[in-house]
Protein backbone atom coordinates (compact mmCIF):
# COMPACT_ATOMS: atom_id res chain seq x y z
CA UNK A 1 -56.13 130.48 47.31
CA UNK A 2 -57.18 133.86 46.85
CA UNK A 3 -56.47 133.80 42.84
CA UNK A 4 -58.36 130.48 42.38
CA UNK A 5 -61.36 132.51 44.19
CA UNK A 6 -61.10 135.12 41.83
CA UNK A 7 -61.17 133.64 39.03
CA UNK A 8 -64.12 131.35 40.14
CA UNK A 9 -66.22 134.31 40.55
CA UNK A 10 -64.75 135.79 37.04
CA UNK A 11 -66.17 132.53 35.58
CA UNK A 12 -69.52 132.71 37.48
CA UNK A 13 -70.55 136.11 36.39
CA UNK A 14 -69.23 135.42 32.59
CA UNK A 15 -71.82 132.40 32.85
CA UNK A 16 -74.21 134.18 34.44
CA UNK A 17 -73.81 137.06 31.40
CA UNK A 18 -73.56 134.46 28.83
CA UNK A 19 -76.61 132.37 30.16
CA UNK A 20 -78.80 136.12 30.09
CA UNK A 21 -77.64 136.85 26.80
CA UNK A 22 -78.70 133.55 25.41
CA UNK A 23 -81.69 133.86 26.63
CA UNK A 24 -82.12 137.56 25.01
CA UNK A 25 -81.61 135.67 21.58
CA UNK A 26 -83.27 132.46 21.92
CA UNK A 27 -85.95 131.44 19.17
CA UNK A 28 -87.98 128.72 20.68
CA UNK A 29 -89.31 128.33 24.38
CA UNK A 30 -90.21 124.93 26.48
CA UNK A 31 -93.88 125.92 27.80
CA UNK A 32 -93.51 122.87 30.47
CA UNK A 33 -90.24 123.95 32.00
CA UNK A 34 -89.53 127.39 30.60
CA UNK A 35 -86.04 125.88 28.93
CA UNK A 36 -85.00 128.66 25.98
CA UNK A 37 -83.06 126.95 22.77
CA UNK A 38 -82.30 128.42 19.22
CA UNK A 39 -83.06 125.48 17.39
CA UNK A 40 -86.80 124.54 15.86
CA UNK A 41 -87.43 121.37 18.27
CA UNK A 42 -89.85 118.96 18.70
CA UNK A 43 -89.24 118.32 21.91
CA UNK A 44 -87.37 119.90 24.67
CA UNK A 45 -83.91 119.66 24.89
CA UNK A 46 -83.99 119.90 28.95
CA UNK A 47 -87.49 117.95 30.15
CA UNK A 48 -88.56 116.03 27.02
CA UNK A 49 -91.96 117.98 26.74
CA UNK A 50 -93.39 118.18 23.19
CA UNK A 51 -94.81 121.83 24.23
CA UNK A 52 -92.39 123.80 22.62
CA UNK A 53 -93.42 127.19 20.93
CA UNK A 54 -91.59 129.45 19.05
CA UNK A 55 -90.92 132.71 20.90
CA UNK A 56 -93.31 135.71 19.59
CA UNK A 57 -96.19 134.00 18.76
């Protein structure tokens, strides 16, 4: 059991880094539920809001 529990925790902290990084690089931000995406939406990908902002404005 001890190698499946190893790699579990290898895959958690690659998601975790991969999850950060995306977030580093996203383009466009949800201003209901915070939800960070890369493409121009008109509505969130995660809640459905229609408050969605590019980031650095």
């Amino acid at each position: 059991m001890g190698l499946f529990r190893d790699l579990g925790n290898k895959v958690e902290k690659f998601k975790q880094a991969s999850e950060a990084a995306a977030d580093e690089e996203a383009s466009h931000e949800c201003r209901d539920c915070g939800e960070k995406f890369f493409a121009d939406r008109e509505t969130c990908p995660e809640c459905g809001s229609s408050d969605v902002t590019p980031l650095g404005e």
